[in-house]
C-alpha atoms as a PDB file:
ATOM      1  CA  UNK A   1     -17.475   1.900   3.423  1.00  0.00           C
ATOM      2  CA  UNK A   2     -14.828   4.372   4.032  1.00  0.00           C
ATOM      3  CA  UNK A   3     -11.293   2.555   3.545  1.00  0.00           C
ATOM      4  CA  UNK A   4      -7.361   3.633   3.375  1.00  0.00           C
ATOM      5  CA  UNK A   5      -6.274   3.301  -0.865  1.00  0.00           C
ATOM      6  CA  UNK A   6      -2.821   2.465  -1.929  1.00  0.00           C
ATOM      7  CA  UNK A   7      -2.417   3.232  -5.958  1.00  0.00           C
ATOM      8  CA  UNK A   8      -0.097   2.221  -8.223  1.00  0.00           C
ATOM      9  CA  UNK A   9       0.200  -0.026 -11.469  1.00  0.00           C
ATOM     10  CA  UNK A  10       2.179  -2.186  -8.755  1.00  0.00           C
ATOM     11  CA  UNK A  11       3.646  -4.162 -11.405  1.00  0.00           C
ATOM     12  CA  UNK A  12       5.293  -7.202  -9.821  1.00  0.00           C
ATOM     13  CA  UNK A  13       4.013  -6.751  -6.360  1.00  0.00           C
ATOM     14  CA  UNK A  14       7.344  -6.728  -5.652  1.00  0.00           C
ATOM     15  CA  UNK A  15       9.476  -6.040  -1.953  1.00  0.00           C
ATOM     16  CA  UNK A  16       8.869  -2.194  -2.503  1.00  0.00           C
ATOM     17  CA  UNK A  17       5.056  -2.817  -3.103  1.00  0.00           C
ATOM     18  CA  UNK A  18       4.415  -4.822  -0.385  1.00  0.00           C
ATOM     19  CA  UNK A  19       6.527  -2.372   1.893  1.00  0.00           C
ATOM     20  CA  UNK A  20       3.866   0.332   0.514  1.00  0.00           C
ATOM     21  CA  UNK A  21       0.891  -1.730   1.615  1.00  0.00           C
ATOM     22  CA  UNK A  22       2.435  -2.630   4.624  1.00  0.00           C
ATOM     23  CA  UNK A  23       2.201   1.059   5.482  1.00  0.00           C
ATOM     24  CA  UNK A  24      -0.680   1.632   4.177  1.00  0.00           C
ATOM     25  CA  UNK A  25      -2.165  -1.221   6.355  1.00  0.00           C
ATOM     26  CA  UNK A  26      -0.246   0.384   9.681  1.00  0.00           C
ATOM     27  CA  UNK A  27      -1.601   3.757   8.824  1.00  0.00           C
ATOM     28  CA  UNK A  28      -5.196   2.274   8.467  1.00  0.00           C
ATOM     29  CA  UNK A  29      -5.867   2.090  12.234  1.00  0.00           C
ATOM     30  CA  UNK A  30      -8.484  -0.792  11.209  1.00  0.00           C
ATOM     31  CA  UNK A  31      -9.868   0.457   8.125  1.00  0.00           C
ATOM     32  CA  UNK A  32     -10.030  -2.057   5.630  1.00  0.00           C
ATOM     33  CA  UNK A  33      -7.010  -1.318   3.069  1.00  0.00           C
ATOM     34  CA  UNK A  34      -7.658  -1.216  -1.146  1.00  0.00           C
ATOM     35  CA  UNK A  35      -5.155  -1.302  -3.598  1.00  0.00           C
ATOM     36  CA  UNK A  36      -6.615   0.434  -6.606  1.00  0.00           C
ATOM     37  CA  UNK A  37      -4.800  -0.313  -9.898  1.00  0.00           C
ATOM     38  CA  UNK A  38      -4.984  -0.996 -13.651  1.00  0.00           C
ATOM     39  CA  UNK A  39      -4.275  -4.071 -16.126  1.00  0.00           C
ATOM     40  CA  UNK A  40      -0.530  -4.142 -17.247  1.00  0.00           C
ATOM     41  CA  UNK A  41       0.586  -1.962 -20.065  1.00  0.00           C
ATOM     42  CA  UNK A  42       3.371  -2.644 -21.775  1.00  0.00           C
ATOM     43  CA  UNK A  43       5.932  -5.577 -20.844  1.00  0.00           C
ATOM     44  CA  UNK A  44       5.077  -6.269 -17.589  1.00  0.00           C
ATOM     45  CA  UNK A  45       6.237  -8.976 -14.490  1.00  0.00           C
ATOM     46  CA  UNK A  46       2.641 -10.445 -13.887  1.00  0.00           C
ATOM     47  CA  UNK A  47      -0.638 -10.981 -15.789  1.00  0.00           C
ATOM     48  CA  UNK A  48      -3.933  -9.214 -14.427  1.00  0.00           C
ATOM     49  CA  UNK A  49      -4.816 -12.882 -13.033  1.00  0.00           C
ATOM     50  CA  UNK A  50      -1.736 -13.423 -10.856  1.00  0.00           C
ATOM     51  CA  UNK A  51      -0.820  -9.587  -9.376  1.00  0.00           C
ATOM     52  CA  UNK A  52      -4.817  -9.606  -8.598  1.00  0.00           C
ATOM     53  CA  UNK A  53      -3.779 -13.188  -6.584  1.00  0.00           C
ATOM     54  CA  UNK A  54      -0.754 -11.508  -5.186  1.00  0.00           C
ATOM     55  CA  UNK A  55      -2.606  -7.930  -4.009  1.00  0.00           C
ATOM     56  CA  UNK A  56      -5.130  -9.647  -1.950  1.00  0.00           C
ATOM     57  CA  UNK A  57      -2.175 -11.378   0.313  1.00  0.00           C
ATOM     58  CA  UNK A  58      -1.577  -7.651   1.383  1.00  0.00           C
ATOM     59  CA  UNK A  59      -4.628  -5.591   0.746  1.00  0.00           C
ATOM     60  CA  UNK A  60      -8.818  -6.592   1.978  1.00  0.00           C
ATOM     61  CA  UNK A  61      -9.445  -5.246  -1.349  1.00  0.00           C
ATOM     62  CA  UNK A  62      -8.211  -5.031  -5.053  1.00  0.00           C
ATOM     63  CA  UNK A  63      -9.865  -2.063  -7.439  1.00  0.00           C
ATOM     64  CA  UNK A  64      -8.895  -2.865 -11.113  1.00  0.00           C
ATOM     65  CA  UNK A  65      -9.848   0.281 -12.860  1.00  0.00           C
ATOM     66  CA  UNK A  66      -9.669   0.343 -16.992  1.00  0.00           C
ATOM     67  CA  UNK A  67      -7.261   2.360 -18.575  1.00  0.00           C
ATOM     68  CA  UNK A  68      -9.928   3.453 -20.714  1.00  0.00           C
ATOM     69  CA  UNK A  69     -12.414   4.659 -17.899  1.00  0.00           C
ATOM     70  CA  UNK A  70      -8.931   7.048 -15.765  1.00  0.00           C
ATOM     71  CA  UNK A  71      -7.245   8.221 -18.788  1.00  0.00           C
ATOM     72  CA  UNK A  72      -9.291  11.174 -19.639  1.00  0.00           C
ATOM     73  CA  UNK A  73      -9.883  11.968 -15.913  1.00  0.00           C
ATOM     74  CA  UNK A  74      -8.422  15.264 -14.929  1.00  0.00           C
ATOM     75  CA  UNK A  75      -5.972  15.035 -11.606  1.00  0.00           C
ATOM     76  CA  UNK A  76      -9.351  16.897  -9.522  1.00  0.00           C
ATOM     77  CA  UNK A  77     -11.696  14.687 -11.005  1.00  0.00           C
ATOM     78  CA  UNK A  78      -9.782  11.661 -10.582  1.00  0.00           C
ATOM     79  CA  UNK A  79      -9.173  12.175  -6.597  1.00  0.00           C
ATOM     80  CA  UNK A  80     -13.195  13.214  -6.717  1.00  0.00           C
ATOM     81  CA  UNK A  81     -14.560  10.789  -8.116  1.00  0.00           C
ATOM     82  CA  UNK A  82     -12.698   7.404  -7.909  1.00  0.00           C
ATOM     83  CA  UNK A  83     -10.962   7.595  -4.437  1.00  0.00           C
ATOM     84  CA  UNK A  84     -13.200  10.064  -2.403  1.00  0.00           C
ATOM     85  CA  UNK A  85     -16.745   9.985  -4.134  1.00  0.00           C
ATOM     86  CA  UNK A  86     -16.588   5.871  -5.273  1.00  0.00           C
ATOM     87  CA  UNK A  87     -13.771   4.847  -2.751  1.00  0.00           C
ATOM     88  CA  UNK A  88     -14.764   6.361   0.024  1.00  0.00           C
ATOM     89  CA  UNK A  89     -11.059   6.532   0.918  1.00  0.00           C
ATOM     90  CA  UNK A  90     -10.372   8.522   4.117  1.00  0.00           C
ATOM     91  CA  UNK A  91      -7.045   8.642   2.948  1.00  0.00           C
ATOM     92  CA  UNK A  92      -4.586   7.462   0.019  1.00  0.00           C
ATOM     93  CA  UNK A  93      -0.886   5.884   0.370  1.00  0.00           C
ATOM     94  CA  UNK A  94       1.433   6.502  -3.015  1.00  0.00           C
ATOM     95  CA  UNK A  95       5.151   6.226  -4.076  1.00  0.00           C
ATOM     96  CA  UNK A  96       6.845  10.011  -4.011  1.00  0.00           C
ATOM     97  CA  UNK A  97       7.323   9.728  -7.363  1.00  0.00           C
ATOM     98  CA  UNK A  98       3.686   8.731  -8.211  1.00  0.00           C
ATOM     99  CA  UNK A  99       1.738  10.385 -10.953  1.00  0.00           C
ATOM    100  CA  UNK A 100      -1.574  10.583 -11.876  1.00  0.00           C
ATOM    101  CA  UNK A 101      -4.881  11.971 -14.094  1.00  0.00           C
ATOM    102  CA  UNK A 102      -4.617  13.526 -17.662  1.00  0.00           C
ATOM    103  CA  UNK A 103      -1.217  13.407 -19.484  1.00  0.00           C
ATOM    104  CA  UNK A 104       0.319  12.214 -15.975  1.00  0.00           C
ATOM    105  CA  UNK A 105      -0.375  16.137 -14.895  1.00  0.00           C
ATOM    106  CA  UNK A 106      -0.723  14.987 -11.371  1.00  0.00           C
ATOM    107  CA  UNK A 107       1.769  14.289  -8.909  1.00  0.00           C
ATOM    108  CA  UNK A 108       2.245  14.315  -5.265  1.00  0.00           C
ATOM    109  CA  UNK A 109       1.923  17.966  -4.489  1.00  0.00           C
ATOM    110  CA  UNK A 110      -1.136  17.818  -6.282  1.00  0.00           C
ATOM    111  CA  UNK A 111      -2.731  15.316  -4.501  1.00  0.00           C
ATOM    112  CA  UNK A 112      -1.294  16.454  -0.919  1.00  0.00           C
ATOM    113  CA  UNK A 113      -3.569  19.828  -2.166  1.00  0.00           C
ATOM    114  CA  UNK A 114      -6.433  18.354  -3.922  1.00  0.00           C
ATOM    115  CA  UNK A 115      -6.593  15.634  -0.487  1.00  0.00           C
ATOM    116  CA  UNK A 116      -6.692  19.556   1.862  1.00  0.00           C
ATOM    117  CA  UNK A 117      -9.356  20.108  -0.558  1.00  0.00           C
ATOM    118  CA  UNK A 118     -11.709  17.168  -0.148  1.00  0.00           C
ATOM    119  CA  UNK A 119     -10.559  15.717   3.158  1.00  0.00           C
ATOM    120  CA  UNK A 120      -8.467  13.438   2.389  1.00  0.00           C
ATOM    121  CA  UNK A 121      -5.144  12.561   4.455  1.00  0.00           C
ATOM    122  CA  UNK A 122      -2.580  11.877   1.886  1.00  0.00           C
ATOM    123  CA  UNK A 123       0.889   9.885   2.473  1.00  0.00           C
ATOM    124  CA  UNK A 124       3.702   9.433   0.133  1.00  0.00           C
ATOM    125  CA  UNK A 125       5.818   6.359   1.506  1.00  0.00           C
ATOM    126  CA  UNK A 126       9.726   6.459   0.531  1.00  0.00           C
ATOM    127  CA  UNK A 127      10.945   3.598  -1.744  1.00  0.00           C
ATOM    128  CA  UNK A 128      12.387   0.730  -0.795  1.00  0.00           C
ATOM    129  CA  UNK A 129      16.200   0.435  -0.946  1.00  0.00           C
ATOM    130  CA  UNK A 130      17.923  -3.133  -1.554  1.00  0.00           C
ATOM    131  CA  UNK A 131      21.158  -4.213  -2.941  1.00  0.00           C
ATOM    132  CA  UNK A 132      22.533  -0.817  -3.866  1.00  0.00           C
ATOM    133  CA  UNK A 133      19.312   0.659  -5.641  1.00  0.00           C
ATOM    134  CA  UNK A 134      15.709   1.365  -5.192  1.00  0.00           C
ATOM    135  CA  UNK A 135      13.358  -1.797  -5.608  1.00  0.00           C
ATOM    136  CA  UNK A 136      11.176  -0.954  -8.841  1.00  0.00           C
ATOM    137  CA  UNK A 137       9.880  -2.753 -11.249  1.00  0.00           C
ATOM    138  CA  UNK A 138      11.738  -1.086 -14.101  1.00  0.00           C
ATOM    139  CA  UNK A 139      15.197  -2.855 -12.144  1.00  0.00           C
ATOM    140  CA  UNK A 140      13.532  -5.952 -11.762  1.00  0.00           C
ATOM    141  CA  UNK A 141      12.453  -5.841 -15.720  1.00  0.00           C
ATOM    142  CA  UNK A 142      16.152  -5.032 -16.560  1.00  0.00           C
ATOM    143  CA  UNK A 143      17.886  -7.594 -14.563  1.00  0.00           C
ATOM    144  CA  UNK A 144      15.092 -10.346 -16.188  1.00  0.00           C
ATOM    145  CA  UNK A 145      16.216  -9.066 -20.068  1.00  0.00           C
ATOM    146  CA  UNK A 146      19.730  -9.927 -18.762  1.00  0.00           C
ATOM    147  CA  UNK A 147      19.037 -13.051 -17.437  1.00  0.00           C
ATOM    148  CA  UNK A 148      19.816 -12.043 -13.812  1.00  0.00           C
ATOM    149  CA  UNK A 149      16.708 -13.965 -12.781  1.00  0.00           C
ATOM    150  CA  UNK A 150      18.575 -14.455  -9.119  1.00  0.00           C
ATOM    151  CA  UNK A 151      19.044 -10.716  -8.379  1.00  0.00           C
ATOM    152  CA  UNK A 152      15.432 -10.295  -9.742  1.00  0.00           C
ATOM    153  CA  UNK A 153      14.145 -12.837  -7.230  1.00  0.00           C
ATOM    154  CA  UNK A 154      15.500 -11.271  -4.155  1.00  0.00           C
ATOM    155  CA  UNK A 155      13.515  -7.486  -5.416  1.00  0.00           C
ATOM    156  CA  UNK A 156      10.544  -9.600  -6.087  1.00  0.00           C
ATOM    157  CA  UNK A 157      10.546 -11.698  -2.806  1.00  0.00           C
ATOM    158  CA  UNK A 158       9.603 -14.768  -5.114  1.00  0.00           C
ATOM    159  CA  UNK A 159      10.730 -16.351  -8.248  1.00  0.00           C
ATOM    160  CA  UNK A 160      10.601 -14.716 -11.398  1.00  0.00           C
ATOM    161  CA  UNK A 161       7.376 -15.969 -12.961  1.00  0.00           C
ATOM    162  CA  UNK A 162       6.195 -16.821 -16.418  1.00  0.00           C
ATOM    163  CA  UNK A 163       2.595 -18.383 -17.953  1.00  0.00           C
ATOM    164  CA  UNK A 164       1.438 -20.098 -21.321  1.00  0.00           C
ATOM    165  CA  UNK A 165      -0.504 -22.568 -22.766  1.00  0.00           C
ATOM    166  CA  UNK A 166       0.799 -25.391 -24.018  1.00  0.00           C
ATOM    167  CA  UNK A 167       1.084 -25.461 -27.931  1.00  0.00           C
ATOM    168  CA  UNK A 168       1.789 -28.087 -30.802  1.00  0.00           C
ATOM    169  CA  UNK A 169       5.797 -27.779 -31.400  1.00  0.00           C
ATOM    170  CA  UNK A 170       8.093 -29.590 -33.644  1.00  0.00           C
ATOM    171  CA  UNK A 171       8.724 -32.296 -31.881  1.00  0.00           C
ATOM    172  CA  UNK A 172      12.544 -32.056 -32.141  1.00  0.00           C
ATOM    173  CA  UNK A 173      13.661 -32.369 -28.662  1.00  0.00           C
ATOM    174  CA  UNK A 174      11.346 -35.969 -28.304  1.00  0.00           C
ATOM    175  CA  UNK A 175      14.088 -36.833 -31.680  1.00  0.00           C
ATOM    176  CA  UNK A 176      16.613 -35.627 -29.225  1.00  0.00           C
ATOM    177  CA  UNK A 177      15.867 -37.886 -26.344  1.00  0.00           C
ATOM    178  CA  UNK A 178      14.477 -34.870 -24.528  1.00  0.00           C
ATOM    179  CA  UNK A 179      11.017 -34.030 -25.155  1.00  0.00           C
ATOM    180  CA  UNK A 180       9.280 -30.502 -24.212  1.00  0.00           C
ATOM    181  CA  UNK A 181       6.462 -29.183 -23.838  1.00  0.00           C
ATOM    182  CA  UNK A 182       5.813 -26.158 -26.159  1.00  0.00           C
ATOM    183  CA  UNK A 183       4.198 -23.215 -24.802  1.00  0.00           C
ATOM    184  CA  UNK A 184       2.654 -19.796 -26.123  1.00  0.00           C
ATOM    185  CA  UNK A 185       3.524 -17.293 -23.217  1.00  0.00           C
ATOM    186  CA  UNK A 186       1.554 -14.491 -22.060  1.00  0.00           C
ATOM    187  CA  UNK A 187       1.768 -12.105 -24.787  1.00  0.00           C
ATOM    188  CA  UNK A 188       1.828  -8.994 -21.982  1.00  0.00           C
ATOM    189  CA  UNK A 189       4.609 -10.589 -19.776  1.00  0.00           C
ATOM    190  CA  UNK A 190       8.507  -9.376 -20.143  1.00  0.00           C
ATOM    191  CA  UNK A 191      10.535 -11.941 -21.921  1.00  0.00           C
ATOM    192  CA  UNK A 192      13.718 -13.202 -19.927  1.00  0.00           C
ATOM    193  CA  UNK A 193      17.197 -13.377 -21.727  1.00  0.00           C
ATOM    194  CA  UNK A 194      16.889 -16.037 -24.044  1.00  0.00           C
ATOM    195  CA  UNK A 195      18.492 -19.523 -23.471  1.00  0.00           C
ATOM    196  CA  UNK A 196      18.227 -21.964 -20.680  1.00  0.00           C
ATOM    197  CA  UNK A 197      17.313 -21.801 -16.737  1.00  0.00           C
ATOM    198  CA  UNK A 198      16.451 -23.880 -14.097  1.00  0.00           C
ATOM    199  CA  UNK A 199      12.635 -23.717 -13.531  1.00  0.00           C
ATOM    200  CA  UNK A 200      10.088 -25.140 -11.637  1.00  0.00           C
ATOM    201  CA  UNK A 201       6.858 -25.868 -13.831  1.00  0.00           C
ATOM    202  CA  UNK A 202       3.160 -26.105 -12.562  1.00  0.00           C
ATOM    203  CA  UNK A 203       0.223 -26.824 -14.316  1.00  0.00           C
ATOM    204  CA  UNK A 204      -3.604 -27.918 -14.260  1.00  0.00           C
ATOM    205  CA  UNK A 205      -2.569 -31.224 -12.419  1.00  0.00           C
ATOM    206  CA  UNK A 206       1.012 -32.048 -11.415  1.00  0.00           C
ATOM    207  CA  UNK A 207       3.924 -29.789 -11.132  1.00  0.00           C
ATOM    208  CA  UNK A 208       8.062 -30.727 -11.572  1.00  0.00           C
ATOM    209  CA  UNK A 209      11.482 -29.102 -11.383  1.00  0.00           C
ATOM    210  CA  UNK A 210      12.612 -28.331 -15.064  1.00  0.00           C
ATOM    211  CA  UNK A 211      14.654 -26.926 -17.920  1.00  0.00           C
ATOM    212  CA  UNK A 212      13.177 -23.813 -19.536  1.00  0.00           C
ATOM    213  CA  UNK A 213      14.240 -22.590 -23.192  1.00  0.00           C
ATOM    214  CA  UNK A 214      13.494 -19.823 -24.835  1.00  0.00           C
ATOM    215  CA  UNK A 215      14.935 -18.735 -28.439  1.00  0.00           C
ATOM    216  CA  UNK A 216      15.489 -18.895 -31.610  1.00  0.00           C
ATOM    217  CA  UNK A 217      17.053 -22.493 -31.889  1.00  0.00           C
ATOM    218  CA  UNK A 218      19.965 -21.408 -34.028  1.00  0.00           C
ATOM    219  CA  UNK A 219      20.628 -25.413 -34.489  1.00  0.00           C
ATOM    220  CA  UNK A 220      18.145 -25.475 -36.400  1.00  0.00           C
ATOM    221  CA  UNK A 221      17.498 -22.528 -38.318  1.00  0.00           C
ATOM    222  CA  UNK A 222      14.422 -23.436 -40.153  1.00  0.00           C
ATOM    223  CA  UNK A 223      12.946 -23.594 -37.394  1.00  0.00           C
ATOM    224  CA  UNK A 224      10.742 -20.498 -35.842  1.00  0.00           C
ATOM    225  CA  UNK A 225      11.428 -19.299 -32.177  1.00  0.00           C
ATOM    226  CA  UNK A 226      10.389 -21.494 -29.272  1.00  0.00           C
ATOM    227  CA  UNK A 227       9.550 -21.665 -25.582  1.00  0.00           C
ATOM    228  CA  UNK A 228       9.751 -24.986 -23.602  1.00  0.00           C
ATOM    229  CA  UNK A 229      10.159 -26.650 -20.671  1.00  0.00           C
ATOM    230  CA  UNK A 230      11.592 -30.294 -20.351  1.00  0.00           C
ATOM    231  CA  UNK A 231      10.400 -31.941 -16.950  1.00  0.00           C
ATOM    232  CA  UNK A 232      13.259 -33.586 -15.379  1.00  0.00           C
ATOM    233  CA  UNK A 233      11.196 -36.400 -14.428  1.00  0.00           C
ATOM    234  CA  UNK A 234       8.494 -37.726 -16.650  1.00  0.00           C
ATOM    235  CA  UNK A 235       4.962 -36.484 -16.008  1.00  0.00           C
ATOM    236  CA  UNK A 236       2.296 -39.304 -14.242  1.00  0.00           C
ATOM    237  CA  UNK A 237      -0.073 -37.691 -17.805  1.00  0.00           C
ATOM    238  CA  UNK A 238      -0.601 -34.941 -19.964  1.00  0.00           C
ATOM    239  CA  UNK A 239       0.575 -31.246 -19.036  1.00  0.00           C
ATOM    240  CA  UNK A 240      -2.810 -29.637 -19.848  1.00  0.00           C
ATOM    241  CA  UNK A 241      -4.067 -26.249 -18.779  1.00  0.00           C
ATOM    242  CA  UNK A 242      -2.108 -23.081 -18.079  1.00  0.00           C
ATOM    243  CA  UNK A 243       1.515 -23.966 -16.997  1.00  0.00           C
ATOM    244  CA  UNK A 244       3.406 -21.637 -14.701  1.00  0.00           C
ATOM    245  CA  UNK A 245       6.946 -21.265 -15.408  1.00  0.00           C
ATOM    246  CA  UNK A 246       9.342 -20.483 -12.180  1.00  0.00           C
ATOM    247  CA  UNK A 247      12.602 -19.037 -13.373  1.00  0.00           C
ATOM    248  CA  UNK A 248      15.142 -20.224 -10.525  1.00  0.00           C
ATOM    249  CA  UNK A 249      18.751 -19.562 -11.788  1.00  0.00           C
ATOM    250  CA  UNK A 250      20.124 -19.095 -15.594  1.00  0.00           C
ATOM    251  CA  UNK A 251      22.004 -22.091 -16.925  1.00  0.00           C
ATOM    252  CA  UNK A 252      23.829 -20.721 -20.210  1.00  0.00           C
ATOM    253  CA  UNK A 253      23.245 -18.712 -23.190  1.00  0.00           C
ATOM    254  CA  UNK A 254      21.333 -19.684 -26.189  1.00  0.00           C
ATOM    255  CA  UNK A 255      23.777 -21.199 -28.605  1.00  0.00           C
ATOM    256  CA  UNK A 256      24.462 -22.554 -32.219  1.00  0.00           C
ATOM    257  CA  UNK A 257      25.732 -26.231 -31.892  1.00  0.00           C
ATOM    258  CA  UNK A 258      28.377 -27.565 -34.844  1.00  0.00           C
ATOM    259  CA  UNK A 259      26.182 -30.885 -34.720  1.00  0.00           C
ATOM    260  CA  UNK A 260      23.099 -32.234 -33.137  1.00  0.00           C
ATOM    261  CA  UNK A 261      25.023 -34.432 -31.437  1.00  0.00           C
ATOM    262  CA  UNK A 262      26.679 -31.503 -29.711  1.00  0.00           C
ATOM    263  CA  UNK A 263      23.722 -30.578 -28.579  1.00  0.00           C
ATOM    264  CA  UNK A 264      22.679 -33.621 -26.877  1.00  0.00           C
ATOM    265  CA  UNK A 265      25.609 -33.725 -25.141  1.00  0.00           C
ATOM    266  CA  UNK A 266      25.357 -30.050 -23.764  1.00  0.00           C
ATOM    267  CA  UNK A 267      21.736 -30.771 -23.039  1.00  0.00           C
ATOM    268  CA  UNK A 268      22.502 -33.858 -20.773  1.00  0.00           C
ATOM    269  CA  UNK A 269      24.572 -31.352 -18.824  1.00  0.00           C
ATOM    270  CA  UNK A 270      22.222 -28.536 -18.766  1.00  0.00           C
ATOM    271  CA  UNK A 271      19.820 -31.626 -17.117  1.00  0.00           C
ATOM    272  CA  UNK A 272      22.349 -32.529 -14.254  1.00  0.00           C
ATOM    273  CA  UNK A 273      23.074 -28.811 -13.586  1.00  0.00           C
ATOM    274  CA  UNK A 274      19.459 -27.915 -13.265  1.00  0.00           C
ATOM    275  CA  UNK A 275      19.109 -31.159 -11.282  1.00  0.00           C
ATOM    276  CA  UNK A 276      21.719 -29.889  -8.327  1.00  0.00           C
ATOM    277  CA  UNK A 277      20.361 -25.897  -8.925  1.00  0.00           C
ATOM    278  CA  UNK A 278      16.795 -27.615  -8.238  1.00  0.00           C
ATOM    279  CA  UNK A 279      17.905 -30.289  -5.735  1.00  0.00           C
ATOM    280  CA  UNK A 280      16.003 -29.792  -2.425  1.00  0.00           C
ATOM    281  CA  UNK A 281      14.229 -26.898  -3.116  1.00  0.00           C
ATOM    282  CA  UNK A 282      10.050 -26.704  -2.546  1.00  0.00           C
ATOM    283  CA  UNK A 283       7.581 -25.563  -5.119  1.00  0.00           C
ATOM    284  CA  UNK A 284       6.812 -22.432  -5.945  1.00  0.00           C
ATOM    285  CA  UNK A 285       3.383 -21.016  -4.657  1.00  0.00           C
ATOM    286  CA  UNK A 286       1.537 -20.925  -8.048  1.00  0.00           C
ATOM    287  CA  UNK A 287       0.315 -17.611  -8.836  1.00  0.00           C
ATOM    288  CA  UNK A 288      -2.877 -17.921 -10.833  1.00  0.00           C
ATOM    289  CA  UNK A 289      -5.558 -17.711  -8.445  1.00  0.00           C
ATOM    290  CA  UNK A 290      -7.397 -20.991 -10.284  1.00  0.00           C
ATOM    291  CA  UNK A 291      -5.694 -22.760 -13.043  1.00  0.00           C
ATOM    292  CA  UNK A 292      -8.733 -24.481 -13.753  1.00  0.00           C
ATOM    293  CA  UNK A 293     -10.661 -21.401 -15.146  1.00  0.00           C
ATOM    294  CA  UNK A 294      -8.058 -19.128 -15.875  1.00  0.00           C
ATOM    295  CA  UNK A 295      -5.295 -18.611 -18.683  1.00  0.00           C
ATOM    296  CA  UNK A 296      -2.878 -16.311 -19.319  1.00  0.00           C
ATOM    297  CA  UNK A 297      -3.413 -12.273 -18.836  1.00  0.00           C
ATOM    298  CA  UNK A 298      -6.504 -13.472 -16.408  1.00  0.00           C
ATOM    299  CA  UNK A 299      -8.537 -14.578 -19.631  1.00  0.00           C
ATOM    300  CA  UNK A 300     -11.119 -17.086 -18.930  1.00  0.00           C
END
C-alpha cells in the first residue's frame, strides 16, 4: 500500500516530533502516514514499548527496523529497498539535519537526489523552536541530567517518564516511617539528576501521587545506590507489575544527613512539598501500551 514515511530515531516523541508527523500527515493528502524507526541506542527518553504507544497517537503506522538489519545498508540501498521497494512510500518527511545509511554517509541532499532517482517526493521539515532553542531530544536529555524535569516537560508535551520493576530493597525507609517501593529502572532510559521529585506512580493495578529518589543514599553509606518511590497515600495492595514513574517537579538535591533523625525530619517535608506540587493535578496517561504483558524496554 503506497504510504507517506516520516524517519527518525524520534527519541521522546517529543513537541518537535509530533510537529514532524503533523506535517507529514498534512502532506499525505489521505495516504496513510508511517513512522519508520529503530529501538533506542544509547540513553534514551522512552523504552521501545512506550515511544511505539506514543507513535501510533500521530502516525496509522509504526516500522521498527533493527539496527542490525539498516546498518550495513548503503544510503541507495537503504531508500531502495526499505522506503520505496518494502514501504511503498510515495514520499518521505525528515528533520534537515537527518542522516542516514552506512557510516551516516547520507543526508538530505542525498536523499532529495536518490528520491529524483526512484520517484520519490522528499521533504525536510524545519525544527521546532521553543523557549529559546530548538526542541531535540539531546536538550530534553540535558535538562533531565540537571534535574530541570519542568523545562523538559514543556519540550516533551508530557511529563518526563521513567519504568522499572519493583525489586527487594533494604527496607530502611519502612525503619524510617516511610516505606518505598524499590525499583530496577529500565536499563536503556536516561537517568534524571539524582535526589528527590514529585512524581506520579502507576502500576499493574492502582496508581498515586509520590516521592521519587534516586541515589546513592550517602546516610547510609553501606548501602548500594537506590531508586524508590514512597506513595503519599498507602496503596489499597501490593504494587506489582511494571511501575511508571512521572517526574513532575524536583524537590532537592540528594544529601548526606548528620543523623537519621535529620533525615526524617527533611523527609516529612519533602512529603508536604510534594503533597502541594501534586495537589490537584490528574494522572498521567501511562505510557506502556499494556502493563499487564509488558516490562521495561518493551520486554515481554
Amino acid at each position: 500500500m503506497p504510504r507517506v514515511v516520516a524517519v527518525g530515531r524520534f527519541d521522546g516523541v517529543h513537541r518537535g516530533h509530533q510537529f514532524l508527523l503533523g506535517e507529514a500527515r498534512r502532506l499525505a493528502g489521505g495516504l496513510p502516514v508511517a513512522a519508520y524507526t529503530f529501538p533506542p541506542r544509547g540513553p534514551s527518553l522512552l523504552t521501545l514499548a512506550a515511544k511505539e504507544r506514543l507513535l501510533r497517537e500521530h502516525a496509522d503506522e509504526v516500522v521498527v527496523a533493527r539496527w542490525e538489519d539498516v546498518r550495513g545498508l548503503g544510503a541507495e540501498e537503504f531508500v531502495r529497498t526499505e522506503l520505496v521497494e518494502r514501504l511503498e512510500a510515495r514520499a518521505v518527511v525528515v528533520g534537515p539535519d537527518h542522516r542516514f545509511g552506512r557510516g551516516r554517509g547520507g543526508d538530505v541532499t542525498t536523499l532529495r537526489r536518490l528520491g529524483g532517482l526512484l520517484g520519490l517526493a522528499v521533504h525536510a521539515v524545519d525544527p521546532l523552536r521553543l523557549g529559546g532553542g530548538v526542541v531535540s531530544a539531546a536538550r530534553i536529555r540535558d535538562l533531565i541530567a540537571a534535574g530541570d524535569v519542568t523545562e523538559a516537560a514543556l519540550l516533551l508535551g508530557r511529563p518526563v517518564w521513567l519504568t522499572g520493576v519493583p525489586v527487594p530493597g533494604a527496607r530502611v525507609g519502612r525503619t524510617l516511617g516511610y516505606p518505598t517501593v524499590n525499583l530496577d529502572l529500565a536499563p536503556e532510559l536516561v537517568r534524571p539528576r539524582a535526589g528527590v521529585y514529585a512524581a506520579w506512580a502507576q502500576w499493574r493495578d492502582g496508581e498515586g501521587r509520590a516521592l521519587f529518589y534516586l541515589g546513592d543514599r550517602p546516610t547510609f553509606p553501606d548501602l548500594p545506590p537506590s531508586a524508590e518511590i514512597h506513595l503519599l497515600s498507602p496503596p489499597p495492595g501490593a504494587v506489582d507489575g511494571p511501575v511508571e514513574v512521572h517526574l513532575m517537579r524536583f524537590v532537592r538535591p540528594d544529601a548526606r544527613f548528620p543523623t537519621v533523625e535529620a533525615l526524617v525530619e527533611r523527609i516529612a517535608r519533602d512529603r508536604e512539598e510534594a503533597g502541594v506540587i501534586l495537589r490537584g493535578t490528574a494522572s498521567p496517561a501511562r505510557l506502556l501500551p499494556d502493563p499487564r504483558l509488558r516490562g521495561p524496554g518493551g520486554r515481554p
